[in-house]
C-alpha atoms as a PDB file:
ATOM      1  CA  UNK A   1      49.221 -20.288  57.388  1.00  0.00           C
ATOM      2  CA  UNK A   2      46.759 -21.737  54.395  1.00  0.00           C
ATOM      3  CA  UNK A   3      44.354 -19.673  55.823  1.00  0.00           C
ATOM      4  CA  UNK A   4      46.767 -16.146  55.390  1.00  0.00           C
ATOM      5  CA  UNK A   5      47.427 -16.961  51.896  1.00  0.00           C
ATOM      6  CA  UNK A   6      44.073 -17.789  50.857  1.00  0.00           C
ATOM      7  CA  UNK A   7      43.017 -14.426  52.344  1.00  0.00           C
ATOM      8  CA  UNK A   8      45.634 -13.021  50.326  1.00  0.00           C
ATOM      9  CA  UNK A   9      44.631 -14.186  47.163  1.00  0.00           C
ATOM     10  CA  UNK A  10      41.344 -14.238  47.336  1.00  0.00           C
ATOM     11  CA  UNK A  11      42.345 -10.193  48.608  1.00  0.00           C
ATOM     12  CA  UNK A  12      44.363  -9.801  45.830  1.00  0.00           C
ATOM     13  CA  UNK A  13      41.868 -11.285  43.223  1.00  0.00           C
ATOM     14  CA  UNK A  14      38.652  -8.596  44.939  1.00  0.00           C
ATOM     15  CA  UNK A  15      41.278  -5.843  43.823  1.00  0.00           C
ATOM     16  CA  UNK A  16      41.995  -6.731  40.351  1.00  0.00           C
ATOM     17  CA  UNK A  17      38.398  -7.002  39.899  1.00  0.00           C
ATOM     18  CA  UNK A  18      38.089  -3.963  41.450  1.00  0.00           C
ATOM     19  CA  UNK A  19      40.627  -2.194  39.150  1.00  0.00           C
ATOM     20  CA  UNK A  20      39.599  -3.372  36.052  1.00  0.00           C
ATOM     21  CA  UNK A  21      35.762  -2.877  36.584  1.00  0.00           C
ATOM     22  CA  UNK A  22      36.705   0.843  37.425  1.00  0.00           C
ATOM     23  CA  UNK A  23      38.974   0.957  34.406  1.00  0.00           C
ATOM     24  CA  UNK A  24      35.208  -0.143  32.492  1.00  0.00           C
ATOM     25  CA  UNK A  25      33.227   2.293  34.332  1.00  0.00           C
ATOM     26  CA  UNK A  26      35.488   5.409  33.753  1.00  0.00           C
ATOM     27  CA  UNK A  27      36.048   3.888  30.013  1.00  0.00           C
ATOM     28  CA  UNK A  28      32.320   4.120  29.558  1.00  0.00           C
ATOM     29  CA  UNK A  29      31.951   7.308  31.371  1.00  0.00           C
ATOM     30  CA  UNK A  30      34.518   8.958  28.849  1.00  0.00           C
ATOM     31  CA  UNK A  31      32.732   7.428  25.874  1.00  0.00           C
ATOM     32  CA  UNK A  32      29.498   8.415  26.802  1.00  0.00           C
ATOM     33  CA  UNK A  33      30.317  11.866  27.047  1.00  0.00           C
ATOM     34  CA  UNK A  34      32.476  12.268  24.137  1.00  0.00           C
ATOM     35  CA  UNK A  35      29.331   9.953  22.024  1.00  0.00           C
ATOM     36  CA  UNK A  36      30.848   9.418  18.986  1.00  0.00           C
ATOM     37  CA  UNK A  37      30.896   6.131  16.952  1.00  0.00           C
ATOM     38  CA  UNK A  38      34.915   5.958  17.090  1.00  0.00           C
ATOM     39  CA  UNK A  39      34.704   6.131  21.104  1.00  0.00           C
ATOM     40  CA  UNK A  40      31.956   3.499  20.867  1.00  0.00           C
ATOM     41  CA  UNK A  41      33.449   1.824  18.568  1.00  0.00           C
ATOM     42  CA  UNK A  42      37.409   1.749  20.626  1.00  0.00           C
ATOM     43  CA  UNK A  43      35.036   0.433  23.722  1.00  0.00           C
ATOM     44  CA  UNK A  44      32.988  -2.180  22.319  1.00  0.00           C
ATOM     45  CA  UNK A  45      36.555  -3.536  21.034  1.00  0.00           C
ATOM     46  CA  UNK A  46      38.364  -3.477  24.397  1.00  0.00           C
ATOM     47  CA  UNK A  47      35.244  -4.685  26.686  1.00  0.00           C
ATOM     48  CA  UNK A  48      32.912  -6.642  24.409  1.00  0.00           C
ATOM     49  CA  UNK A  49      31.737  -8.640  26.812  1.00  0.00           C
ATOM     50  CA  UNK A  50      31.139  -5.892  30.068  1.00  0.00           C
ATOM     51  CA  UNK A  51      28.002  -4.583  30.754  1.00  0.00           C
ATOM     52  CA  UNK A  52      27.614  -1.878  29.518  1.00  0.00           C
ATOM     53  CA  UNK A  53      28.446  -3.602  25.906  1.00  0.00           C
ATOM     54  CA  UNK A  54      24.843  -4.297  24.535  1.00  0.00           C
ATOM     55  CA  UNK A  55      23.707  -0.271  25.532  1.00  0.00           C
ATOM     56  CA  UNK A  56      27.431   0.722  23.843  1.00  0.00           C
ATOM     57  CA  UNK A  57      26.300  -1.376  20.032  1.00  0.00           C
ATOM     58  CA  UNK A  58      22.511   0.119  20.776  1.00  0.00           C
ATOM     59  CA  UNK A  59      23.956   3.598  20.929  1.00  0.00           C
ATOM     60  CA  UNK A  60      26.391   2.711  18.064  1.00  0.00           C
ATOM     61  CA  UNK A  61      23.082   1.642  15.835  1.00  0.00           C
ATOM     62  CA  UNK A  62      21.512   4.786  16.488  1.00  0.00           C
ATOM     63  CA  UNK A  63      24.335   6.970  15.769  1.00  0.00           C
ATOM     64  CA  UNK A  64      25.217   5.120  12.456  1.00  0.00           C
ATOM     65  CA  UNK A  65      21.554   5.868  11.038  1.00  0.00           C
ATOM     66  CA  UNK A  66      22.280   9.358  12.004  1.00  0.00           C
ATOM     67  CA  UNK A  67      24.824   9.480   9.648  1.00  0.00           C
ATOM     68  CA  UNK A  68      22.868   8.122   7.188  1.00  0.00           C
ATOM     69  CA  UNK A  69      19.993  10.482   7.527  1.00  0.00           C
ATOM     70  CA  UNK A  70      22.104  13.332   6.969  1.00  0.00           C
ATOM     71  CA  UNK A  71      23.214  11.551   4.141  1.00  0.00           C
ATOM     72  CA  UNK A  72      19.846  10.425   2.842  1.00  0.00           C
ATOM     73  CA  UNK A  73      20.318   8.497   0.228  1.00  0.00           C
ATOM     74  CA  UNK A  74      19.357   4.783  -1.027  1.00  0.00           C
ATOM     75  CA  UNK A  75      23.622   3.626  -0.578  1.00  0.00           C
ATOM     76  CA  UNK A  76      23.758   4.866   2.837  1.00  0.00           C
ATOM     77  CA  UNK A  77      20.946   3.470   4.140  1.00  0.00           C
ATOM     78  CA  UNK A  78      21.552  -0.133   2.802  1.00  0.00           C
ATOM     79  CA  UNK A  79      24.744   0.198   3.890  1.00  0.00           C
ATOM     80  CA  UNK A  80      23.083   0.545   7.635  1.00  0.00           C
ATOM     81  CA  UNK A  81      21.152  -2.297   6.911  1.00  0.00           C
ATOM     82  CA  UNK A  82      23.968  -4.520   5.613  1.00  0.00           C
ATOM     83  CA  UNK A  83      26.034  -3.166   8.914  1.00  0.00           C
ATOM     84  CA  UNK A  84      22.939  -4.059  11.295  1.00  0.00           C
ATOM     85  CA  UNK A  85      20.818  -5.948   9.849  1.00  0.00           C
ATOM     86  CA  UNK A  86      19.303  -6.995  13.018  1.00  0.00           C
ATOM     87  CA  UNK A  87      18.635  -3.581  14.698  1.00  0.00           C
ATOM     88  CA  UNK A  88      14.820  -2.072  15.328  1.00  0.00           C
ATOM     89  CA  UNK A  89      16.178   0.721  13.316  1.00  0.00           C
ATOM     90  CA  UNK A  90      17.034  -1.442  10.582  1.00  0.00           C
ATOM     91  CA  UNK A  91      13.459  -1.674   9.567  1.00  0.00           C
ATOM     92  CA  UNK A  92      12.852   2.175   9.786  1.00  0.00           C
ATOM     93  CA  UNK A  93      16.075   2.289   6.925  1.00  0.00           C
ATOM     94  CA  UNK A  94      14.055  -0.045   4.631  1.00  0.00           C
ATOM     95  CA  UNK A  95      11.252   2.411   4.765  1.00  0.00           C
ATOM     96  CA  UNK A  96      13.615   5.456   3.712  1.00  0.00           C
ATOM     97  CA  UNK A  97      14.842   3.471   0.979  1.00  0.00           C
ATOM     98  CA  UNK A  98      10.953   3.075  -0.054  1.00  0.00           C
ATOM     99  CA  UNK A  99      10.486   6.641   0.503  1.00  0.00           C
ATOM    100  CA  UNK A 100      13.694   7.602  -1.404  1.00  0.00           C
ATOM    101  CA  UNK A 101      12.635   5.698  -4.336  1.00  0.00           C
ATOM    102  CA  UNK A 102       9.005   7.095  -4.227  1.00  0.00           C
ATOM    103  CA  UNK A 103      10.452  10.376  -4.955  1.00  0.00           C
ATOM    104  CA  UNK A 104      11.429   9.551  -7.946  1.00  0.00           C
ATOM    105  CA  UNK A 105       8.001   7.395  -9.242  1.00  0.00           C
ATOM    106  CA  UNK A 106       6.047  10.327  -8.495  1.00  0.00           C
ATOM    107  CA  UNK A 107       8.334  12.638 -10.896  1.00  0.00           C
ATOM    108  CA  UNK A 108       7.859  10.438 -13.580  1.00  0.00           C
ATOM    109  CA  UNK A 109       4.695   9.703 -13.181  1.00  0.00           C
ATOM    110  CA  UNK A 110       4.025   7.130 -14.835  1.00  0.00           C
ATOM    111  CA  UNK A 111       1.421   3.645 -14.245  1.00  0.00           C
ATOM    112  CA  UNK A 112       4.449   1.019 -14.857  1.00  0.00           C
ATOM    113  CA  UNK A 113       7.042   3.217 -12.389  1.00  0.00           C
ATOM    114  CA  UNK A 114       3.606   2.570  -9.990  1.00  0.00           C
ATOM    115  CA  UNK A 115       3.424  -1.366 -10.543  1.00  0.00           C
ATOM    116  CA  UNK A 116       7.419  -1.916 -10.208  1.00  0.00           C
ATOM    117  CA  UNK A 117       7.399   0.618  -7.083  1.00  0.00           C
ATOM    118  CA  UNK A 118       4.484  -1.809  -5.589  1.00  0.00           C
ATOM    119  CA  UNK A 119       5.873  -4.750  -6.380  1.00  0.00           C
ATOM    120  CA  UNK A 120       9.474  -4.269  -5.247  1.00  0.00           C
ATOM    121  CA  UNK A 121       8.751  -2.619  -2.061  1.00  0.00           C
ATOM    122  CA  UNK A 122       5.801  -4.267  -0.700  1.00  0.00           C
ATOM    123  CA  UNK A 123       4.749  -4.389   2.548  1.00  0.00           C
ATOM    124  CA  UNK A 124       6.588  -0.608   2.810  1.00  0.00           C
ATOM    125  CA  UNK A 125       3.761   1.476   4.569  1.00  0.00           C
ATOM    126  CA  UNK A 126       4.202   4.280   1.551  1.00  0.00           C
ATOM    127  CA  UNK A 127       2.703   1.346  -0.647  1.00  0.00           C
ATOM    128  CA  UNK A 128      -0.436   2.318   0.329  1.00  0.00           C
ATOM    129  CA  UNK A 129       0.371   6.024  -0.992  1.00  0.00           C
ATOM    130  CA  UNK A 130       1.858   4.612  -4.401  1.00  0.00           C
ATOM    131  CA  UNK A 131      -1.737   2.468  -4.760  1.00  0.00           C
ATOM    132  CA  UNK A 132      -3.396   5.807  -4.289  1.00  0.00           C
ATOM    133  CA  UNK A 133      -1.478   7.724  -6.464  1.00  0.00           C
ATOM    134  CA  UNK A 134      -1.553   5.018  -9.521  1.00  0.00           C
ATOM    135  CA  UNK A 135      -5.726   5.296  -9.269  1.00  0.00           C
ATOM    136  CA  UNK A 136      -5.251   9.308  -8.998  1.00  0.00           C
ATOM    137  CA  UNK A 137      -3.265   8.984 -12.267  1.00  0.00           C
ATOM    138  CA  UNK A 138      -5.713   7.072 -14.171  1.00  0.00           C
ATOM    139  CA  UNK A 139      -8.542   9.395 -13.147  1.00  0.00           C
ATOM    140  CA  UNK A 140      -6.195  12.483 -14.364  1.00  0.00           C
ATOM    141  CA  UNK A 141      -5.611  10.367 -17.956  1.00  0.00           C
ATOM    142  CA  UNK A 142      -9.170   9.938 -18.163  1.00  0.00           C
ATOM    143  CA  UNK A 143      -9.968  13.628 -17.743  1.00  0.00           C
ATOM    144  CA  UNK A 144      -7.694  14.828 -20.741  1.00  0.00           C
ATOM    145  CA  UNK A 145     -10.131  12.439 -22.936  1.00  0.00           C
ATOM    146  CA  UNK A 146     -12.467  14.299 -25.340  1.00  0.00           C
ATOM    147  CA  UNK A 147     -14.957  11.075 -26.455  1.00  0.00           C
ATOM    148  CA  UNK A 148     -16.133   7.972 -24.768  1.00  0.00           C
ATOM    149  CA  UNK A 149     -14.134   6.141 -27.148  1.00  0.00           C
ATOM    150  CA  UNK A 150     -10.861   7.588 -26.005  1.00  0.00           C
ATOM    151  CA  UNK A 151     -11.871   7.310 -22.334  1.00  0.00           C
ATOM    152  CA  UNK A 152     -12.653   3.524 -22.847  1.00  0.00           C
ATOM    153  CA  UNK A 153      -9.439   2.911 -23.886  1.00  0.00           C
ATOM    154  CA  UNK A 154      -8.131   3.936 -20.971  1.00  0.00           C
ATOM    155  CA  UNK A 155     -10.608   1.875 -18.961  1.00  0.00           C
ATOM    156  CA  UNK A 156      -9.076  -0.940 -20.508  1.00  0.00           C
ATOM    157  CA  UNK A 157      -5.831   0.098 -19.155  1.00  0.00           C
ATOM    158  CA  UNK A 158      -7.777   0.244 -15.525  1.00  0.00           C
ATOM    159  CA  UNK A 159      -8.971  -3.334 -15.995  1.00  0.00           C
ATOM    160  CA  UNK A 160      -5.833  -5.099 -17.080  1.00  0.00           C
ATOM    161  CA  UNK A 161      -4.001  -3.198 -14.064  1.00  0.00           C
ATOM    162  CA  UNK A 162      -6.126  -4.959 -12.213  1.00  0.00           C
ATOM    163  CA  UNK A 163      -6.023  -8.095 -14.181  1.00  0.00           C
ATOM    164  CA  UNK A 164      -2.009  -8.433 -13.594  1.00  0.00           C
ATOM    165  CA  UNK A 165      -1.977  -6.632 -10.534  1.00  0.00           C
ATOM    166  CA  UNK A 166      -4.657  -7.172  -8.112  1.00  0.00           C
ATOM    167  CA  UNK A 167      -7.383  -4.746  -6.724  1.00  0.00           C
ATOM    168  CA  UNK A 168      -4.763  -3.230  -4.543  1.00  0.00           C
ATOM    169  CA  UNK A 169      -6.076   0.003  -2.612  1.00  0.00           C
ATOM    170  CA  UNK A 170      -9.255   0.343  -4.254  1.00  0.00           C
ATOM    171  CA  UNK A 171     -12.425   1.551  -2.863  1.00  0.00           C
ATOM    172  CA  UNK A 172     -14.550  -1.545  -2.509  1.00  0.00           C
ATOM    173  CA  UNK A 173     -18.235  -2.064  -1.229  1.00  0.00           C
ATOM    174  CA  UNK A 174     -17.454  -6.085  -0.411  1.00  0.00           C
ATOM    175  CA  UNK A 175     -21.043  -6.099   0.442  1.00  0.00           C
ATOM    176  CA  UNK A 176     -22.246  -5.779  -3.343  1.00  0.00           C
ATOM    177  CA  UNK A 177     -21.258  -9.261  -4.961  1.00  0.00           C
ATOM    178  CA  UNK A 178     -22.009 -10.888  -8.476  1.00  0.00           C
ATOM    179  CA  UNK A 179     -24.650 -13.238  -7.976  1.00  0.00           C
ATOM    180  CA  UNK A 180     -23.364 -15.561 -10.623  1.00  0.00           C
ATOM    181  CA  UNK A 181     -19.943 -16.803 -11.696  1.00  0.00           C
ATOM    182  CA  UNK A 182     -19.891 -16.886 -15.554  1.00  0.00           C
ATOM    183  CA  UNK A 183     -16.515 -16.429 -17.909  1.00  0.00           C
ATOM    184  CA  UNK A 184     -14.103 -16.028 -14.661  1.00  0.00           C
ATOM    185  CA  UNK A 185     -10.658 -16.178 -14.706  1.00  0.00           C
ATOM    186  CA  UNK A 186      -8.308 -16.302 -11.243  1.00  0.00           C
ATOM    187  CA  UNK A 187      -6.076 -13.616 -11.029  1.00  0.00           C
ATOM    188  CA  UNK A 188      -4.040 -12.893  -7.403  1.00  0.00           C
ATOM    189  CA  UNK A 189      -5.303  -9.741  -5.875  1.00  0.00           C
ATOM    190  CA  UNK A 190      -2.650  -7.345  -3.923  1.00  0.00           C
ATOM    191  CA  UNK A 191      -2.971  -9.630  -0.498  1.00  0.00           C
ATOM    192  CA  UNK A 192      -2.337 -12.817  -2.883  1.00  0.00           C
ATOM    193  CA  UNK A 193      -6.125 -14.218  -2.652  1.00  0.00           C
ATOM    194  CA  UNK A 194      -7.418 -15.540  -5.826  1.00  0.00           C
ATOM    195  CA  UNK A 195      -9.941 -13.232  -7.581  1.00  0.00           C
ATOM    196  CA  UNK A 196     -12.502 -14.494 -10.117  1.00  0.00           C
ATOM    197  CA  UNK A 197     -12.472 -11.755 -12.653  1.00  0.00           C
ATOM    198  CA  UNK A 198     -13.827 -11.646 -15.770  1.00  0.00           C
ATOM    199  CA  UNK A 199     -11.737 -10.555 -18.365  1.00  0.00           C
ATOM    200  CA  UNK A 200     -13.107  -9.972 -21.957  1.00  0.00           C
ATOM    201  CA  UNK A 201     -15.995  -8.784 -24.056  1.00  0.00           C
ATOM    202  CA  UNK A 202     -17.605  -7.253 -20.879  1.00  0.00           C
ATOM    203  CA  UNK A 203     -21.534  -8.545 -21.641  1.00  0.00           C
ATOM    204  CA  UNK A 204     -23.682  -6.358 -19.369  1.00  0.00           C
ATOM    205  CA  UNK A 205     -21.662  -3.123 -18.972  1.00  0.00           C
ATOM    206  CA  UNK A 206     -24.259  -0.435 -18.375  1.00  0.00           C
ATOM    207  CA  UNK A 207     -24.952   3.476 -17.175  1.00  0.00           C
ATOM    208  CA  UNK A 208     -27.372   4.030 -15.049  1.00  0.00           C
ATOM    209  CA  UNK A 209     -28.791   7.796 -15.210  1.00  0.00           C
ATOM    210  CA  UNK A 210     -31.281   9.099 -12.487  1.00  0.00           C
ATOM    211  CA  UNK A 211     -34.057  11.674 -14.266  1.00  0.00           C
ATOM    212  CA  UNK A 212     -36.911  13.134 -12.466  1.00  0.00           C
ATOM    213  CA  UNK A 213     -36.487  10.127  -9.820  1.00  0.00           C
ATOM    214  CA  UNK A 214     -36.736   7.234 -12.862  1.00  0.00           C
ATOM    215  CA  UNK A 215     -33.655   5.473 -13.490  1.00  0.00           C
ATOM    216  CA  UNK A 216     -32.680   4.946 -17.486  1.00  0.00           C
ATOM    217  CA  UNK A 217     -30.603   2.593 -18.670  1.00  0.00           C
ATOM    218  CA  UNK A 218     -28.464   3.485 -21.405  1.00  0.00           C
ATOM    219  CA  UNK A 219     -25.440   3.067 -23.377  1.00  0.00           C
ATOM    220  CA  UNK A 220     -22.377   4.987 -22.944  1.00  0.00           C
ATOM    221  CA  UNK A 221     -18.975   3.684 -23.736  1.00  0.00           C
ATOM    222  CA  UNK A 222     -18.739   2.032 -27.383  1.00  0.00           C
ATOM    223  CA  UNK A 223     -18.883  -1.497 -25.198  1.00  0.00           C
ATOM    224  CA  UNK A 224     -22.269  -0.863 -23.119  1.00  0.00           C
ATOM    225  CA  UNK A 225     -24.959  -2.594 -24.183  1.00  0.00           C
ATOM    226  CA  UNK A 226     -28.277  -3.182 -22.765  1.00  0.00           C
ATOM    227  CA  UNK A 227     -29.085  -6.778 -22.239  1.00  0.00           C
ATOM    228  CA  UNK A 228     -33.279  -7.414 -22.314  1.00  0.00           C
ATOM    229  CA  UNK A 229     -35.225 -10.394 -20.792  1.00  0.00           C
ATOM    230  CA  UNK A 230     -38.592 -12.196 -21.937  1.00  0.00           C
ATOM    231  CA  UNK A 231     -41.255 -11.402 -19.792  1.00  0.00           C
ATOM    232  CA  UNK A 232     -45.119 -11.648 -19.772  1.00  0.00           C
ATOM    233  CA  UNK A 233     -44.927  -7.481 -21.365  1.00  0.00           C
ATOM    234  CA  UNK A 234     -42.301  -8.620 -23.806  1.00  0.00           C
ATOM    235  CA  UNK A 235     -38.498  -7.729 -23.852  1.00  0.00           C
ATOM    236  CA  UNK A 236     -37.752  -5.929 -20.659  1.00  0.00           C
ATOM    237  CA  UNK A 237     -34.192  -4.450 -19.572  1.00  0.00           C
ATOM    238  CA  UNK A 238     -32.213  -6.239 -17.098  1.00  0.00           C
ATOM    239  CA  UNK A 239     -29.614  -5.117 -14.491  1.00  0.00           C
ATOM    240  CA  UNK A 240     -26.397  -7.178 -15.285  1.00  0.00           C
ATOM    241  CA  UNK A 241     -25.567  -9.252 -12.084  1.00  0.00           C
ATOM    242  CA  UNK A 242     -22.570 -11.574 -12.935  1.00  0.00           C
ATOM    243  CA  UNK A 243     -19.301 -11.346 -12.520  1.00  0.00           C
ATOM    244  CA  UNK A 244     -17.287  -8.806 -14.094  1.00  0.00           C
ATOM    245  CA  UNK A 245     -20.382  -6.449 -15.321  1.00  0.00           C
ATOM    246  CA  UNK A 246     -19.530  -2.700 -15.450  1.00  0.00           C
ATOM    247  CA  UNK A 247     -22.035  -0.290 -13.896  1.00  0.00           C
ATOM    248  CA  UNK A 248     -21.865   3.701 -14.118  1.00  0.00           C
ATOM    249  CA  UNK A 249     -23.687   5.598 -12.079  1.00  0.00           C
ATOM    250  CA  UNK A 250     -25.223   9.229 -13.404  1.00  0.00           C
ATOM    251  CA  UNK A 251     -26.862  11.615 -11.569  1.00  0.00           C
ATOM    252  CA  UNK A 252     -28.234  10.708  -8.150  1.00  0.00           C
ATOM    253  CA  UNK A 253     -28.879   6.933  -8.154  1.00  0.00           C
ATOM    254  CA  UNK A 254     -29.892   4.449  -5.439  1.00  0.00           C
ATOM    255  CA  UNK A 255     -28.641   1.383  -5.481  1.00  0.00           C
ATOM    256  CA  UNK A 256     -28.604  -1.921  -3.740  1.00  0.00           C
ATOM    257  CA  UNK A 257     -28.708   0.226   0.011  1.00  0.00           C
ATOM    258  CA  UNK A 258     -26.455   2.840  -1.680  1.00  0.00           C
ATOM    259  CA  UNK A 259     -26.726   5.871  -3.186  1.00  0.00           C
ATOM    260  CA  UNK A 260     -24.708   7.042  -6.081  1.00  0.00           C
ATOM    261  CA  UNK A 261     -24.471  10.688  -6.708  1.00  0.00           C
ATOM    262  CA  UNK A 262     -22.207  10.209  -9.893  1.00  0.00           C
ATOM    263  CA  UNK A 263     -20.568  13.335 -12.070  1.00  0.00           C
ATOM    264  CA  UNK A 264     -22.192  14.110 -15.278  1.00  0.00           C
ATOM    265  CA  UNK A 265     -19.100  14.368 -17.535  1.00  0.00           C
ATOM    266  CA  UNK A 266     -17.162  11.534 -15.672  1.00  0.00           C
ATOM    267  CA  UNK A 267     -19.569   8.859 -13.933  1.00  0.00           C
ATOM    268  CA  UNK A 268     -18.652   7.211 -10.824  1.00  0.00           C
ATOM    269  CA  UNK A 269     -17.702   3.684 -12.517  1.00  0.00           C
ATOM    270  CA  UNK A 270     -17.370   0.352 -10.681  1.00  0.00           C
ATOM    271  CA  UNK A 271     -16.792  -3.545 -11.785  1.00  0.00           C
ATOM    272  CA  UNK A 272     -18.926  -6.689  -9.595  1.00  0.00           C
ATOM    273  CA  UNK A 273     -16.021  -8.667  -8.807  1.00  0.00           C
ATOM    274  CA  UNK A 274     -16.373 -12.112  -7.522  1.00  0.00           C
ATOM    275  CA  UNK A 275     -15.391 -12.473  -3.887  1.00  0.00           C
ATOM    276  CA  UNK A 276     -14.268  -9.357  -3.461  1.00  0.00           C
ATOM    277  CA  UNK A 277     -17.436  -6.776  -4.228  1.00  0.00           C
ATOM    278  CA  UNK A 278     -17.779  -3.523  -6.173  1.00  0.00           C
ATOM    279  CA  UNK A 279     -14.327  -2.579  -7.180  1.00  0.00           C
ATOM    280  CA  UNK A 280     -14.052   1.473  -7.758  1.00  0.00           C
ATOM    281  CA  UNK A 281     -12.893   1.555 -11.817  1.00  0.00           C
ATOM    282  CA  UNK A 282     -12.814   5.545 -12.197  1.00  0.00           C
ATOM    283  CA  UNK A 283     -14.887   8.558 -12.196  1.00  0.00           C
ATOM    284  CA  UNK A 284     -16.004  11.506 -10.200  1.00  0.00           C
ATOM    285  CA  UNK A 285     -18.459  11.499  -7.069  1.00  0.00           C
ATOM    286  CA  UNK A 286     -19.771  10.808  -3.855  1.00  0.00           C
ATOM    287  CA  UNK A 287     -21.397   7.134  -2.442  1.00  0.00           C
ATOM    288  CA  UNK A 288     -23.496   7.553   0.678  1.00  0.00           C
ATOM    289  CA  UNK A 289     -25.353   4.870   2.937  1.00  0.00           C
ATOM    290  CA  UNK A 290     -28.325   6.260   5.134  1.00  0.00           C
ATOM    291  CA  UNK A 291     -27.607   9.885   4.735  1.00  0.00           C
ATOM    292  CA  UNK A 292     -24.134   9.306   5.293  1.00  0.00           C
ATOM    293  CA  UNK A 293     -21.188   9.921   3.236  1.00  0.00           C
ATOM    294  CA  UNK A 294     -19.516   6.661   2.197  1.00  0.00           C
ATOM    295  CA  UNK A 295     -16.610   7.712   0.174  1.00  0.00           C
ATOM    296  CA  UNK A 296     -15.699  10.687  -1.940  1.00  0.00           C
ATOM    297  CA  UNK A 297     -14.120   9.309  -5.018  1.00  0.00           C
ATOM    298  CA  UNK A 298     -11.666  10.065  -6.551  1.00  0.00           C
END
């Protein structure tokens, strides 16, 4: 007799099972093919624990970033962030925002709407586009300058960008170093090492001009000076070396394994910084190693 019933629940408790998981399956079926975020939503709310539930919120994600795609606008995406903050997807939002944003920092065009852009939304992948950019836009204000004297001024601009805000995507040869260490300061470059830079009176700032095959040293900007040496022949030229000297390249010049085919009008400019090499400033031209092109700046 204990037998019979036990069959009978344990019959009874197979078709329940039975009933409801078929009520889940056709539930799901109908919400799949309707695939809307209500019908998703009405599901996840009456089986959140069946197992179809995790595909059901995975699905809900996707369809909810949808919406804000066709929205497209900084509000609806961090409201899909705020909503899942823990999706994939969630990341991919934080990059529209970035891009979003961009939009608007390259209408204005402007070096500070750069920094803040940078600075607020690093790590973004389109940082690396806004670094670009901000160089691009110092090469274009230093091409509406008449004299020297105005395009040093904006030079200065270059070099406190760099002061405050790090090398960031620069062209850098990090095999050309200072060989000395004099009137440094640390600064934090984009990746937040510590950069020795030197900051002021820039002793040793110098153009270098290629003419007939002889290279010429000679002063350019107001700031350039030639720095000379005793030696057995008397006062001889020297090649600045130390940190935070300021070489322009004129002409077609070889240098340290390099050579520097630098425009006329706007030399191909660079700065020795310590531990990180020689830093692009601004200018026009091409840097090639054996026969090979290097980089075409800017």
């Amino acid at each position: 007799m204990n037998n019979r019933i036990n069959f009978i629940f344990a019959f009874c408790v197979f078709l329940l099972i039975s009933i409801c998981c078929d009520n889940v399956n056709k539930s799901w079926d109908r919400t799949t093919k309707n695939n809307t975020i209500k019908d998703y939503e009405a599901f996840l709310e009456k089986y959140p624990e069946s197992a179809q539930s995790d595909t059901a919120r995975g699905i809900l994600a996707e369809l909810y970033f949808n919406v804000a795609e066709s929205t497209n606008t900084v509000e609806a995406f961090q409201n899909y962030i705020h909503k899942f903050p823990d999706c994939s997807l969630a990341v991919e939002a934080s990059e529209k925002i970035a891009g979003i944003v961009f939009l608007e920092v390259e209408k204005e065009q402007k070096i500070q709407k750069y920094n803040d852009f940078i600075k607020d939304y690093a790590g973004r992948k389109i940082v690396a586009e806004a670094e670009k950019q901000k160089v691009g836009l110092f090469a274009n204000l230093l091409s509406t300058k008449k004299t020297f004297t105005a395009k040093q001024k904006i030079e200065d601009e270059i070099l406190n960008d760099i002061f405050n805000h790090g090398i960031g995507a620069r062209f850098v040869i990090s095999t050309i170093l200072p060989k000395d260490e004099k009137n440094v300061r640390l600064v934090s470059d984009s990746h937040g090492e510590l950069t020795d830079i030197k900051r002021d009176a820039h002793s040793g700032s110098i153009a270098l001009e290629n003419e007939h095959g002889d290279i010429y040293m000679k002063t350019l900007y107001p700031r350039d000076k030639l720095e000379f040496i005793p030696t057995a022949f008397g006062l001889q030229p020297s090649q600045p070396f130390g940190n935070g000297a300021i070489w322009r390249f004129i002409g077609n010049v070889d240098f340290e394994g390099y050579k520097f085919i630098g425009d006329r009008k706007n030399p191909l400019t660079f700065m020795l910084i310590q531990k990180a090499g020689f830093v692009y400033l601004h200018g026009k031209g091409t840097i090639k190693k054996k026969n090979q092109i290097v980089a075409t700046l800017p």
